[in-house]
C-alpha atoms as a PDB file:
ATOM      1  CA  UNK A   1       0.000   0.000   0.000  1.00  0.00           C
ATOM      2  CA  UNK A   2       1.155   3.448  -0.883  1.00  0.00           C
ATOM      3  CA  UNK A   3       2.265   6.012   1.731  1.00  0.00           C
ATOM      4  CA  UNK A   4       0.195   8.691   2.591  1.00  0.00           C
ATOM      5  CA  UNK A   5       2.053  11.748   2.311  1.00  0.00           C
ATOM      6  CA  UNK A   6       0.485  14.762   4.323  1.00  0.00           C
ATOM      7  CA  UNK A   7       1.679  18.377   4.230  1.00  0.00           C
ATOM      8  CA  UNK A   8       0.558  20.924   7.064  1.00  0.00           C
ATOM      9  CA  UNK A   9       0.307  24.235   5.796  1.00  0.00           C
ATOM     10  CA  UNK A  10      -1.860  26.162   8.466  1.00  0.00           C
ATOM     11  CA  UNK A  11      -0.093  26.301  11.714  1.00  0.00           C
ATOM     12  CA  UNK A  12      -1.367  24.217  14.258  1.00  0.00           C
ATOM     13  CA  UNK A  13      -3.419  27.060  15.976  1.00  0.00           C
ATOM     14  CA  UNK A  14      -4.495  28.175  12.607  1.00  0.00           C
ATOM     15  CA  UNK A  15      -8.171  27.379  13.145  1.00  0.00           C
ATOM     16  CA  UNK A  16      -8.714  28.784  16.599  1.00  0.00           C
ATOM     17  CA  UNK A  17      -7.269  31.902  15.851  1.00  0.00           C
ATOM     18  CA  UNK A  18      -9.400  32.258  12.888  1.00  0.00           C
ATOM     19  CA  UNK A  19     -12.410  31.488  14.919  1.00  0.00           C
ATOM     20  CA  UNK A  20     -11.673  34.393  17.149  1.00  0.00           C
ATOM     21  CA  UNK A  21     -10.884  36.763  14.458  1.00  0.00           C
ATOM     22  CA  UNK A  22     -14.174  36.075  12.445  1.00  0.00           C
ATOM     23  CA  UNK A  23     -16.041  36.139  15.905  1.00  0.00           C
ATOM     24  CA  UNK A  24     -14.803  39.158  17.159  1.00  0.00           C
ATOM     25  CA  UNK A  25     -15.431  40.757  13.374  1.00  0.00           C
ATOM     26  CA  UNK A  26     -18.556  39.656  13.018  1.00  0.00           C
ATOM     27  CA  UNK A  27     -20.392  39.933  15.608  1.00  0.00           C
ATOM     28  CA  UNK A  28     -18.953  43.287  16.444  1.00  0.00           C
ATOM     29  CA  UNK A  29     -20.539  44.777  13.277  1.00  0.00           C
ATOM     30  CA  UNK A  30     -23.816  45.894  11.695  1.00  0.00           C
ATOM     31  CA  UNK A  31     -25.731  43.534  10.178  1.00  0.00           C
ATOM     32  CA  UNK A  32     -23.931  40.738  12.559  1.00  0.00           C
ATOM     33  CA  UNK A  33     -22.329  37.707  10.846  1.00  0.00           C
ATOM     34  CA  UNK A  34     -20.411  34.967  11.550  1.00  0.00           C
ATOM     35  CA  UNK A  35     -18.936  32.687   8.501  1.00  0.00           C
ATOM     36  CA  UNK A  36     -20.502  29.312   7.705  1.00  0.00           C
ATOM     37  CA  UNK A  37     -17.552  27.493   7.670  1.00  0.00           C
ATOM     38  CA  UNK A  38     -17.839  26.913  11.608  1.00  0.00           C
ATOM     39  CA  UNK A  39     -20.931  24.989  11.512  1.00  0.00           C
ATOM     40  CA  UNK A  40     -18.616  21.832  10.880  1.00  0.00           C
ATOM     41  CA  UNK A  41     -17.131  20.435  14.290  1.00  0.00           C
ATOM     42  CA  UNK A  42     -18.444  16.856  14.334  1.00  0.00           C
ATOM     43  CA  UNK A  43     -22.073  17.582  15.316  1.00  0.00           C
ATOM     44  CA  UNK A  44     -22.406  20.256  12.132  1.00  0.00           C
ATOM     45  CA  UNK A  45     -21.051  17.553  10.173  1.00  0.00           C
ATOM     46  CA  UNK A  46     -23.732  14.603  11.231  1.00  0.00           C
ATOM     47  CA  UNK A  47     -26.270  17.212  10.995  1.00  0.00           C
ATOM     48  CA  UNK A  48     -24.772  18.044   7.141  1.00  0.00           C
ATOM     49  CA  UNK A  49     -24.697  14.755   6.089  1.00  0.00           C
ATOM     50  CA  UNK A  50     -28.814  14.142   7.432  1.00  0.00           C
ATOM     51  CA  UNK A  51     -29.347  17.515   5.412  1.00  0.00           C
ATOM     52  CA  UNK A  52     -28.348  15.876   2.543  1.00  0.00           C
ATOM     53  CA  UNK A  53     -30.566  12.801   2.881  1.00  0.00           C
ATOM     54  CA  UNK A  54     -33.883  15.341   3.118  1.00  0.00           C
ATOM     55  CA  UNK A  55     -36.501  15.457   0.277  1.00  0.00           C
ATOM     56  CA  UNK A  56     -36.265  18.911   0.224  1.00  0.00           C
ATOM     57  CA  UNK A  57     -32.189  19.430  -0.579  1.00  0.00           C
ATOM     58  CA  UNK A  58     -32.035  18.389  -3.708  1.00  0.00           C
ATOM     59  CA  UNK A  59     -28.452  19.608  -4.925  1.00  0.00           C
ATOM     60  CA  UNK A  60     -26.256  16.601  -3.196  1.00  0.00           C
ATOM     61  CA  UNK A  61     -28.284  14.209  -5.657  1.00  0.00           C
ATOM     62  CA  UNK A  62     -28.238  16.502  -8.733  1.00  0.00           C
ATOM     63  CA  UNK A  63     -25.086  16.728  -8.227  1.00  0.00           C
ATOM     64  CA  UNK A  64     -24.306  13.156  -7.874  1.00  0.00           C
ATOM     65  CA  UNK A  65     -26.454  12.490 -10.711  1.00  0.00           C
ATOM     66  CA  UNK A  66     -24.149  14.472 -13.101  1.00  0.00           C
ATOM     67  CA  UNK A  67     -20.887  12.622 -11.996  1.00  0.00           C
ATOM     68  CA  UNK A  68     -22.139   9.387 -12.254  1.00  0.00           C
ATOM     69  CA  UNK A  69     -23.705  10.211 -15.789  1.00  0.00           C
ATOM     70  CA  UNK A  70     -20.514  12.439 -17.041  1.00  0.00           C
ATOM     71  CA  UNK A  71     -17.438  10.968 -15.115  1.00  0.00           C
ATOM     72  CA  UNK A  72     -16.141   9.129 -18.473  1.00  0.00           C
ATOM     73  CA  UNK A  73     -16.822  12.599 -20.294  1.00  0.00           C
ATOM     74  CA  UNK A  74     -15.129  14.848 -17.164  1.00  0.00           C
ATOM     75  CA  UNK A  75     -11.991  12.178 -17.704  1.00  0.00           C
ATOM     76  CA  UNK A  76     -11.541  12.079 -21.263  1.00  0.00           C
ATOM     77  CA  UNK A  77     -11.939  16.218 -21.418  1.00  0.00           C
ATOM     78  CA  UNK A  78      -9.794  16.250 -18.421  1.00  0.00           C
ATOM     79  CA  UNK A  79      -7.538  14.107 -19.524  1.00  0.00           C
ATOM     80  CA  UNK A  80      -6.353  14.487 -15.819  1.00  0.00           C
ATOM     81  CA  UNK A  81      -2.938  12.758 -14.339  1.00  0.00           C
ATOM     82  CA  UNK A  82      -3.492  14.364 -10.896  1.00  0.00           C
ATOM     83  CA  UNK A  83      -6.828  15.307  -9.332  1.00  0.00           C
ATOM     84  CA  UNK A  84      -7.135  17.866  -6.550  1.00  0.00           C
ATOM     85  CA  UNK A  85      -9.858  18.393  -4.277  1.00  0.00           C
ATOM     86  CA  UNK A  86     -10.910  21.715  -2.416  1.00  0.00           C
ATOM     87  CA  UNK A  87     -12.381  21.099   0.622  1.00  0.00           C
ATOM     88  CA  UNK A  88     -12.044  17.220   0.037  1.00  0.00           C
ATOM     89  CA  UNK A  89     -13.945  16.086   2.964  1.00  0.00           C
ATOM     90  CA  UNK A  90     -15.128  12.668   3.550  1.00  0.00           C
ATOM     91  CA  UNK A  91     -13.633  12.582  -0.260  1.00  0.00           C
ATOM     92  CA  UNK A  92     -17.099  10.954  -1.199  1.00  0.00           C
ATOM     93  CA  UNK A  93     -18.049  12.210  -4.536  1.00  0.00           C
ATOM     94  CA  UNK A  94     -14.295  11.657  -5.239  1.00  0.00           C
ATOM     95  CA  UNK A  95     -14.834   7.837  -5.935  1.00  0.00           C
ATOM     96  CA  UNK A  96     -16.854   8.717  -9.257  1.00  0.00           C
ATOM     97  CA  UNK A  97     -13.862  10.749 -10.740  1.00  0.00           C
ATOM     98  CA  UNK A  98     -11.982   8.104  -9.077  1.00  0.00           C
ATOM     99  CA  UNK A  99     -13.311   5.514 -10.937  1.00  0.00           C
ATOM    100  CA  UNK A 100     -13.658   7.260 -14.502  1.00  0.00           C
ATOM    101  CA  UNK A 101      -9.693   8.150 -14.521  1.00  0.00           C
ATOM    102  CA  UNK A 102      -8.189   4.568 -14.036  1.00  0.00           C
ATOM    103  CA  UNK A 103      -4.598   5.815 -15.176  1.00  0.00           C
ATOM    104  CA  UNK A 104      -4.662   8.758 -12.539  1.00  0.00           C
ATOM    105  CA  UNK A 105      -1.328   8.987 -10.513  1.00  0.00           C
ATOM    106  CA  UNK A 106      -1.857  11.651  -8.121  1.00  0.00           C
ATOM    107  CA  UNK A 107      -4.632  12.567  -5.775  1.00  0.00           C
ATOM    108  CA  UNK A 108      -4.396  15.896  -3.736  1.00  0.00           C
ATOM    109  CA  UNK A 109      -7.110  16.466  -1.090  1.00  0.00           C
ATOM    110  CA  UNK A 110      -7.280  19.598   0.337  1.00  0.00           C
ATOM    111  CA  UNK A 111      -9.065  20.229   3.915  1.00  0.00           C
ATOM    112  CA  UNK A 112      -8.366  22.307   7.526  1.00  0.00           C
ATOM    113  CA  UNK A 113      -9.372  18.834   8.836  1.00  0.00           C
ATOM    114  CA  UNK A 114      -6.464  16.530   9.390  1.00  0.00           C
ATOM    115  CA  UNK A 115      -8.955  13.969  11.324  1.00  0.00           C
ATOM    116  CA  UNK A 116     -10.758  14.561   8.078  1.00  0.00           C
ATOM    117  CA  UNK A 117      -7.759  13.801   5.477  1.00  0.00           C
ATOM    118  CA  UNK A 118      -6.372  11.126   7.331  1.00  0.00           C
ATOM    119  CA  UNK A 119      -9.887   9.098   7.429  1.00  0.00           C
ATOM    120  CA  UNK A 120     -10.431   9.468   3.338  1.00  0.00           C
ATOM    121  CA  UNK A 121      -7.136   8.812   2.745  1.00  0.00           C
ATOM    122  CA  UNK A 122      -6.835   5.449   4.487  1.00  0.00           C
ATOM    123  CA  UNK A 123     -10.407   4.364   3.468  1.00  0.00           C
ATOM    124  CA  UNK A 124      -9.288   5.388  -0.619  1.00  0.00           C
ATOM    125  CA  UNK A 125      -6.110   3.550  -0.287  1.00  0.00           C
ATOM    126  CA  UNK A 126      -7.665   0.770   1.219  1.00  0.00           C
ATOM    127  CA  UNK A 127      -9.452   0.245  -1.801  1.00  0.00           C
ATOM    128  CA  UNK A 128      -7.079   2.051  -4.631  1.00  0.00           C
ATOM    129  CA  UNK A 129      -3.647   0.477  -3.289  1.00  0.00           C
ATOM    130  CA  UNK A 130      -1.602   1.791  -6.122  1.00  0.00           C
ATOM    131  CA  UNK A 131      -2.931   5.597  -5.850  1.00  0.00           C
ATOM    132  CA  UNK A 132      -0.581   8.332  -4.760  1.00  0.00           C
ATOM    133  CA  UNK A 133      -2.092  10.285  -2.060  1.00  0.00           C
ATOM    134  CA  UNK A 134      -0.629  13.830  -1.211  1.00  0.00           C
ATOM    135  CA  UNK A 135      -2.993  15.582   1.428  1.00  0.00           C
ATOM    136  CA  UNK A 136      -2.540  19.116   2.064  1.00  0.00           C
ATOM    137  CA  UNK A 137      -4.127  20.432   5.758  1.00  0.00           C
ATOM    138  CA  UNK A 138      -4.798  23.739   4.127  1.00  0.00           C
ATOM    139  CA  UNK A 139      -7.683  26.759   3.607  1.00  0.00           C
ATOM    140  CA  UNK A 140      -8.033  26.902   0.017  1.00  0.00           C
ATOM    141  CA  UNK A 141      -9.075  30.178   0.524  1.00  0.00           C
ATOM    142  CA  UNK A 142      -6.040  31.996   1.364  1.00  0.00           C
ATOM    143  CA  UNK A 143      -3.396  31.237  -1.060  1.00  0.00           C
ATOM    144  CA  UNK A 144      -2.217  27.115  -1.989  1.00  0.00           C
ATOM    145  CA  UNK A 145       0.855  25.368  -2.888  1.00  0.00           C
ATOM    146  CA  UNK A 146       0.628  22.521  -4.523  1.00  0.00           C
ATOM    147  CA  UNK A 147       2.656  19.557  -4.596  1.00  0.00           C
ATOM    148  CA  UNK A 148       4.693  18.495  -7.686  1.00  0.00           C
ATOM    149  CA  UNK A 149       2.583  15.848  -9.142  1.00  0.00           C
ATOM    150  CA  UNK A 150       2.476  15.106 -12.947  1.00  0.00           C
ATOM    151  CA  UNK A 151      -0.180  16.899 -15.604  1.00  0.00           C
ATOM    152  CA  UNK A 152      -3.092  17.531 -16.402  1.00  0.00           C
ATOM    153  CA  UNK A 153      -4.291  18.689 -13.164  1.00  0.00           C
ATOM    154  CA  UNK A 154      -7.778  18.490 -12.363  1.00  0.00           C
ATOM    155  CA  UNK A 155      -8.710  21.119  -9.735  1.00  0.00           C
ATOM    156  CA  UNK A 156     -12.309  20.147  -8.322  1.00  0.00           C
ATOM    157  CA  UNK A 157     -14.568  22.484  -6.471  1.00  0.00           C
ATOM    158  CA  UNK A 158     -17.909  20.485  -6.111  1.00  0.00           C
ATOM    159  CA  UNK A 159     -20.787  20.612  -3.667  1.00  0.00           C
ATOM    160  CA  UNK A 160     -21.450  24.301  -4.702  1.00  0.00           C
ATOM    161  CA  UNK A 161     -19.459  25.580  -1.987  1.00  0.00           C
ATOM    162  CA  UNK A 162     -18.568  28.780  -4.491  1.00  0.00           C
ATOM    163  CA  UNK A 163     -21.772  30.133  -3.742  1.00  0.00           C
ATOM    164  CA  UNK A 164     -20.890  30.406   0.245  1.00  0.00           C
ATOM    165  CA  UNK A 165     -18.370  32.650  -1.241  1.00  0.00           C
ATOM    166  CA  UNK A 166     -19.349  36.758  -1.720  1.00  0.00           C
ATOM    167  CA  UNK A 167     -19.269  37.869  -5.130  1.00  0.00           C
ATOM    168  CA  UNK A 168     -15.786  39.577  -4.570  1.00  0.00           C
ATOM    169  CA  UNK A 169     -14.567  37.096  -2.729  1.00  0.00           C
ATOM    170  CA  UNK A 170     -14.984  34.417  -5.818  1.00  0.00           C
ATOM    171  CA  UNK A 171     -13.681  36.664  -8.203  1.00  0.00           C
ATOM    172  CA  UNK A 172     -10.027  36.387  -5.513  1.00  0.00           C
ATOM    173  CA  UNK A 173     -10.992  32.814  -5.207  1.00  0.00           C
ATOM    174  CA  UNK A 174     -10.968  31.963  -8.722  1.00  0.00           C
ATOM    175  CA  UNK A 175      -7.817  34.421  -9.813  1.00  0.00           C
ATOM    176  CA  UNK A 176      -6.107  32.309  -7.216  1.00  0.00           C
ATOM    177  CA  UNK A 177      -7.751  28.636  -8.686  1.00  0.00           C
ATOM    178  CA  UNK A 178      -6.117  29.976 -12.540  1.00  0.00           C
ATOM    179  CA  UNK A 179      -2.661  30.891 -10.234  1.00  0.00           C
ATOM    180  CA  UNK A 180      -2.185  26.916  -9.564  1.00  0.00           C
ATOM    181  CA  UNK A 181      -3.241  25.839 -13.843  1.00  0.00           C
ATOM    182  CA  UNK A 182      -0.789  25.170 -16.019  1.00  0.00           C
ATOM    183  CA  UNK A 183      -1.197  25.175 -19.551  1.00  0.00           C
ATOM    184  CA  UNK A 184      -3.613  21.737 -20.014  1.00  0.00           C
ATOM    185  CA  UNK A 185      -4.871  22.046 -16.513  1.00  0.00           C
ATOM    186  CA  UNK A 186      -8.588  22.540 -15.841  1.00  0.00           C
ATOM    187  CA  UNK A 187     -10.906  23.323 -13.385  1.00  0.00           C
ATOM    188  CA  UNK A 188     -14.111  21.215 -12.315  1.00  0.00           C
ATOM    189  CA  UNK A 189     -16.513  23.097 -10.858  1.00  0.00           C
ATOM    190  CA  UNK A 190     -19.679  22.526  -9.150  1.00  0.00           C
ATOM    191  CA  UNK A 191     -23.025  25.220  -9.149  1.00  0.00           C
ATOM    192  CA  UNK A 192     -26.235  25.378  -7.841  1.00  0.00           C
ATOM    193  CA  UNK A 193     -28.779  26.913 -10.467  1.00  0.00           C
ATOM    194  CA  UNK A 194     -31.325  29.784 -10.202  1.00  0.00           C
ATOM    195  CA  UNK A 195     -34.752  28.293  -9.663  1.00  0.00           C
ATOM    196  CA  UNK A 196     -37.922  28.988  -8.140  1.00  0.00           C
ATOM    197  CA  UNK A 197     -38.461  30.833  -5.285  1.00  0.00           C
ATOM    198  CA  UNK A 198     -40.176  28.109  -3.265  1.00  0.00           C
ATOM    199  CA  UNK A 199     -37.945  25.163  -3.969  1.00  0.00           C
ATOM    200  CA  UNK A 200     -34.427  27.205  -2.989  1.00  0.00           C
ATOM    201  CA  UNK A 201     -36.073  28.004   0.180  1.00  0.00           C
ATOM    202  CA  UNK A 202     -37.326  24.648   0.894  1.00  0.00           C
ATOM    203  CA  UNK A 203     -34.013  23.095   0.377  1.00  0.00           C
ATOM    204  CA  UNK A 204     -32.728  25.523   3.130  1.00  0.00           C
ATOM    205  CA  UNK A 205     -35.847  25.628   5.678  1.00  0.00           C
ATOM    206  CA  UNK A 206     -36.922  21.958   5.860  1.00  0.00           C
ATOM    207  CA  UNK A 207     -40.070  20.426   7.549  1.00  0.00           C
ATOM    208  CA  UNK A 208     -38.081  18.113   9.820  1.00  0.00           C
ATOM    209  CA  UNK A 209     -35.858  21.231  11.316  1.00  0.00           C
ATOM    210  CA  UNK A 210     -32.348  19.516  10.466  1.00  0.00           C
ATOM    211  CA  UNK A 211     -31.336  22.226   8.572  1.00  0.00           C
ATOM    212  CA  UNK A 212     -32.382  24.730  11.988  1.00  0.00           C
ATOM    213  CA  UNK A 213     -30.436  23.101  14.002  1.00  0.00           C
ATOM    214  CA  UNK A 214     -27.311  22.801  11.799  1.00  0.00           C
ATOM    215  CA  UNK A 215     -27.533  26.472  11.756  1.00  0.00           C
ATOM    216  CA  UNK A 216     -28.007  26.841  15.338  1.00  0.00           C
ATOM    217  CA  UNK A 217     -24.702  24.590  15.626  1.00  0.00           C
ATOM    218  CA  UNK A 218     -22.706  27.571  15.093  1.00  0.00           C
ATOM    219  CA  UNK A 219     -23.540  29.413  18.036  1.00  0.00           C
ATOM    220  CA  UNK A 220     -22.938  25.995  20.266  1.00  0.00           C
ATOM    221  CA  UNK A 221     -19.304  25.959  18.612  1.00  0.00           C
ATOM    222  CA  UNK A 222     -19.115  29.336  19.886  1.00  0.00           C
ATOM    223  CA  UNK A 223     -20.399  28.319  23.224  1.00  0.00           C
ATOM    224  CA  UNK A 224     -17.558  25.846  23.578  1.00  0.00           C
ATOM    225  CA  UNK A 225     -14.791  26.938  21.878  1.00  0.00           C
ATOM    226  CA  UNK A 226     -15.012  30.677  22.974  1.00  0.00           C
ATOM    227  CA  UNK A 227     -16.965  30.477  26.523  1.00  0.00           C
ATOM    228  CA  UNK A 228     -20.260  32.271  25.588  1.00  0.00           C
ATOM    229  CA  UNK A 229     -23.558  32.172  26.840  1.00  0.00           C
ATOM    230  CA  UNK A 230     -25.369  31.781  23.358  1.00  0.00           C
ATOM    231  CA  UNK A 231     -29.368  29.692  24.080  1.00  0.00           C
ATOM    232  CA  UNK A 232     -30.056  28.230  21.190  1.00  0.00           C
ATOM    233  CA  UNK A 233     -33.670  28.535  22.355  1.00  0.00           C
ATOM    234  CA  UNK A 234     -33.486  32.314  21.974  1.00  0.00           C
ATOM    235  CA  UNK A 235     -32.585  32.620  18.395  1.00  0.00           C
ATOM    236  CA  UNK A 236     -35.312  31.322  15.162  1.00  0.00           C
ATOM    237  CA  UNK A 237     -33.507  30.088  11.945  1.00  0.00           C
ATOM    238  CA  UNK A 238     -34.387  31.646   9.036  1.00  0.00           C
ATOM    239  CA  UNK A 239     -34.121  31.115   5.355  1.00  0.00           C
ATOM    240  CA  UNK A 240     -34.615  34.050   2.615  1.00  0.00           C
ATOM    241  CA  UNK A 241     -34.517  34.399  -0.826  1.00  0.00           C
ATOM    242  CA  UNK A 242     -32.870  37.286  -2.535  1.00  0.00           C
ATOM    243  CA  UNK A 243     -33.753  37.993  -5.999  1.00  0.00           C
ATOM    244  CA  UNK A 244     -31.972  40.906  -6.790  1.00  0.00           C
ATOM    245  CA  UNK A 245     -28.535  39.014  -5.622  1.00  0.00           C
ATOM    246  CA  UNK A 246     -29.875  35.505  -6.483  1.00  0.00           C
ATOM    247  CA  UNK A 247     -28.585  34.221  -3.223  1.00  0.00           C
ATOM    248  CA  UNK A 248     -30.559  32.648  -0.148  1.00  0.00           C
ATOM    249  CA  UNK A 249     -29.850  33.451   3.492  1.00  0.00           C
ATOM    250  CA  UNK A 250     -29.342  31.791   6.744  1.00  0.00           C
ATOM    251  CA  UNK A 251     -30.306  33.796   9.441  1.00  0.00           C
ATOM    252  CA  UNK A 252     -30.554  33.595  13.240  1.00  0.00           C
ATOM    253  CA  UNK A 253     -33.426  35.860  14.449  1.00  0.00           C
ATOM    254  CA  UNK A 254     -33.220  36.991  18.342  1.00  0.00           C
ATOM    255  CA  UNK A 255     -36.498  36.133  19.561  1.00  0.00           C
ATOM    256  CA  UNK A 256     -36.052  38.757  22.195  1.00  0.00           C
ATOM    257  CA  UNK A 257     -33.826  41.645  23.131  1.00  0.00           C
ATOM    258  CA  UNK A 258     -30.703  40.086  25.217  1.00  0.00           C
ATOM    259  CA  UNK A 259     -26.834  40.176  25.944  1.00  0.00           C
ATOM    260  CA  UNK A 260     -24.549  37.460  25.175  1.00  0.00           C
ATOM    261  CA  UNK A 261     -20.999  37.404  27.025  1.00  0.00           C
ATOM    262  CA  UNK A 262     -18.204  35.533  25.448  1.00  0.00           C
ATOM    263  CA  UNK A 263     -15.545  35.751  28.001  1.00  0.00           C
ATOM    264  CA  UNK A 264     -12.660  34.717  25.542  1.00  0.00           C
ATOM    265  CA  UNK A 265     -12.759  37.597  23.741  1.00  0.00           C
ATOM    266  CA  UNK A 266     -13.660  40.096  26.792  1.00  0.00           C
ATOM    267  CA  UNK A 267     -16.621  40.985  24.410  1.00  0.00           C
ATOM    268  CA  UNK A 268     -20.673  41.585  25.279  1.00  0.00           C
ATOM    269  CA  UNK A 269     -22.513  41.674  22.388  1.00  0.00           C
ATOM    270  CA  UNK A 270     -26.249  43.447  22.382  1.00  0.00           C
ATOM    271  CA  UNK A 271     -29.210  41.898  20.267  1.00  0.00           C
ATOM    272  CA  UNK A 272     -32.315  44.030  19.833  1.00  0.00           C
ATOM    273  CA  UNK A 273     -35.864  41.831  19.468  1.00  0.00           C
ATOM    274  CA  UNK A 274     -35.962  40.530  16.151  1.00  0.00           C
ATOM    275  CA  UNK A 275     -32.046  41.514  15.217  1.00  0.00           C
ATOM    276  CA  UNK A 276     -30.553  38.528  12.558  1.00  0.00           C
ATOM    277  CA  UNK A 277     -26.894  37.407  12.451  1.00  0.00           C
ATOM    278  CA  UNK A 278     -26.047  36.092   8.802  1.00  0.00           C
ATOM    279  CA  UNK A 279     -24.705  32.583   9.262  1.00  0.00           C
ATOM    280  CA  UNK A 280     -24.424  31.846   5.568  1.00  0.00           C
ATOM    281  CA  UNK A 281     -25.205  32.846   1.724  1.00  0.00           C
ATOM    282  CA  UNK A 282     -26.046  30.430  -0.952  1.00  0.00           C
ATOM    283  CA  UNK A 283     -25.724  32.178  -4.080  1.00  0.00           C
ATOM    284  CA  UNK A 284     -27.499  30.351  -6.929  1.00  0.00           C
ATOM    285  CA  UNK A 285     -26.095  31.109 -10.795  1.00  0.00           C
ATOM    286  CA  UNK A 286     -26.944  30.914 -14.137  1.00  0.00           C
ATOM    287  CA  UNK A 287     -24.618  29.651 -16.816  1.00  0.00           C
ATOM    288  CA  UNK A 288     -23.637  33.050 -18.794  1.00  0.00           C
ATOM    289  CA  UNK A 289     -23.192  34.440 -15.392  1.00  0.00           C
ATOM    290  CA  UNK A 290     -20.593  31.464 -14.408  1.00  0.00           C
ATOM    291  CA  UNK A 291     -18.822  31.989 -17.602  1.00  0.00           C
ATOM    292  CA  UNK A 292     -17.989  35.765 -17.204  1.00  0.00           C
ATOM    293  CA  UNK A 293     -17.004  35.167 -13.591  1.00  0.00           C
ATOM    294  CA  UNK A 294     -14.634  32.260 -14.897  1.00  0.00           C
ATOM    295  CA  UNK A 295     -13.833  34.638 -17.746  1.00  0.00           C
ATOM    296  CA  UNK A 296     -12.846  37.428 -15.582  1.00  0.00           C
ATOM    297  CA  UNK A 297      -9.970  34.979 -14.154  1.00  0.00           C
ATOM    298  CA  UNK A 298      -8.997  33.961 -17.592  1.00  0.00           C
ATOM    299  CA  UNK A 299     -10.399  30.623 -17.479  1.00  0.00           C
ATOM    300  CA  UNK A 300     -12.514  29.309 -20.108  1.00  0.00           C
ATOM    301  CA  UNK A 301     -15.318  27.367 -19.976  1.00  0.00           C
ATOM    302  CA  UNK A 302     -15.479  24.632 -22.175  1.00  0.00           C
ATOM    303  CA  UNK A 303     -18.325  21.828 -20.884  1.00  0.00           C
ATOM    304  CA  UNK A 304     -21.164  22.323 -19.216  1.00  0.00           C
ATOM    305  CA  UNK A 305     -23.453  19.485 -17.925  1.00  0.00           C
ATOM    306  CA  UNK A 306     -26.287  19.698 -15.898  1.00  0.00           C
ATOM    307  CA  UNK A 307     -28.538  16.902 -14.076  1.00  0.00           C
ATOM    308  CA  UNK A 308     -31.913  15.859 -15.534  1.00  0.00           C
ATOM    309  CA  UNK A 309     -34.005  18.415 -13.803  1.00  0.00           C
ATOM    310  CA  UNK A 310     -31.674  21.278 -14.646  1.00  0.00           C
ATOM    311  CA  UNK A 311     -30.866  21.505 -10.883  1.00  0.00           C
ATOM    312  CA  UNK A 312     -27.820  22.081 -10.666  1.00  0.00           C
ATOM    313  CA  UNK A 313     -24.504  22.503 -12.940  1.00  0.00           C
ATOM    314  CA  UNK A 314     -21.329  21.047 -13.100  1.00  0.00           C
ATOM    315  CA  UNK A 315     -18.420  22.954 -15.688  1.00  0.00           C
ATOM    316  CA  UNK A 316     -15.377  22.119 -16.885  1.00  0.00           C
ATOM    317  CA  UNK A 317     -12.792  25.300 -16.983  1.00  0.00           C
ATOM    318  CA  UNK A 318      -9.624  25.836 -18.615  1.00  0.00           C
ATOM    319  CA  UNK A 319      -6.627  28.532 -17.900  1.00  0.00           C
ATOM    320  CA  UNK A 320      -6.974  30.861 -21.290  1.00  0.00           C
END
């Protein structure tokens, strides 16, 4: 069985210190925020994965849909020797590329989760004994180094994670994406698609109230991590729609007017009856839209397949 190699980029206080900087930012502003990336500890995660199994959140199986349906098609265009994931994961989804590129040498999983990493990693090599694994314990977000593994790269960005991302911050995100493509690289990216009012919200506001209390998990990881005095009880999730920005939102409403102290950070922060705290955008696109953003960081796109429902898109990218 082949090695796995792991690289840590992000020091190993990397992820607390970012916890206090975005809580200390966000909540300390007007309209409060807080990013969505710290719903995962374990408990976000289990509560992810059951969001993903609900009627009503339909991109996980759109998604799927169009890898199982267009892996050979996402190899042969790809042509890929090396495949890199961004925010890898459980590396689930990873098995259909997996499968469809039987000549691939390299893969690269990027995650902040070493747990994470480690876990995949032994579980694909388990069952790919000849694959070279490289993880990198990294945020994707602020600047990568690959390793040297051989072309075509194929740099995947699935689950439609780009939409979490603010419409300036995935025009940096992307500039930085073309940074790591050489000529015959490409980028695979997933996107959810602008539909109808009443299904988007659904998919973020479901009956059963799994996707309430993922959102809620933030403010426990803030509770534990950070010492506050966040009740869940006194906060309502909430799910919007906004057309002009084609994006939904996850709210928490205060239910009432109250303090919360987070010792930690020496910080008391005020909420006024009915005050929200953004916990997460979902931006939803259209495909002229993705191609000028992917345009604007001189990538090109060259496929585009969607699932049977026109759900939900996954492109194919290449450095211009």
């Amino acid at each position: 069985m082949s090695p796995i190699q792991l690289t840590r980029t992000l020091p190993a206080d990397a992820t607390d210190a970012a916890l206090r900087a975005d809580v200390l930012h966000g909540l300390t502003r007007h309209p409060k925020t807080l990013p969505p990336k710290w719903f995962y500890d374990a408990r976000g995660s289990e509560l992810f994965e059951e969001i993903t199994r609900l009627p009503e959140y339909y991109p996980t199986r759109a998604e799927r849909e169009i890898l199982v349906a267009r892996a050979s098609g996402i190899a042969a265009a790809s042509g890929a020797q090396t495949l890199v994931e961004l925010g890898s994961g459980s590396s689930e989804k990873t098995r259909y590329l997996l499968d469809a590129l039987p000549a691939l040498h390299s893969y690269v999983p990027v995650d902040v989760s070493e747990s994470a990493l480690r876990g995949a990693a032994e579980t694909l090599l388990a069952e790919r004994p000849d694959l070279s694994i490289h993880a990198l314990i990294a945020d994707f977000t602020d600047g990568l180094t690959l390793p040297d593994t051989p072309g075509p790269r194929l740099v995947a960005f699935l689950g439609g994670t780009i939409g979490n991302l603010l419409p300036d911050e995935r025009a940096v995100f992307l500039k930085s994406v073309r940074s790591l493509l050489s000529p015959g690289d490409a980028l695979l990216l997933g996107t959810d698609l602008v539909k109808d009012e009443e299904t988007l919200v659904a998919a973020y506001d479901d009956a059963a109230g799994v996707t309430a209390a993922f959102n809620k998990n933030v403010l426990t990881v803030v509770d534990r991590e950070l010492g506050a005095d966040f009740d869940l009880a006194d906060f309502d999730h909430v799910a919007l729609w906004d057309p002009k920005r084609e994006w939904i939102e996850m709210r928490l409403r205060a239910r009432r007017a109250l303090t919360v102290k987070i010792p930690e950070l020496d910080l008391v922060v005020p909420f006024t009856a009915g005050e929200e705290l953004r916990t997460e955008i979902s931006a939803k696109f259209r495909k002229e839209g993705i191609r000028g953003e992917l345009a604007s960081a001189e990538l090109t796109l060259t496929q585009w397949w969607t699932d049977s429902a026109d759900r939900f898109a996954v492109s194919l990218a290449t450095a211009v």
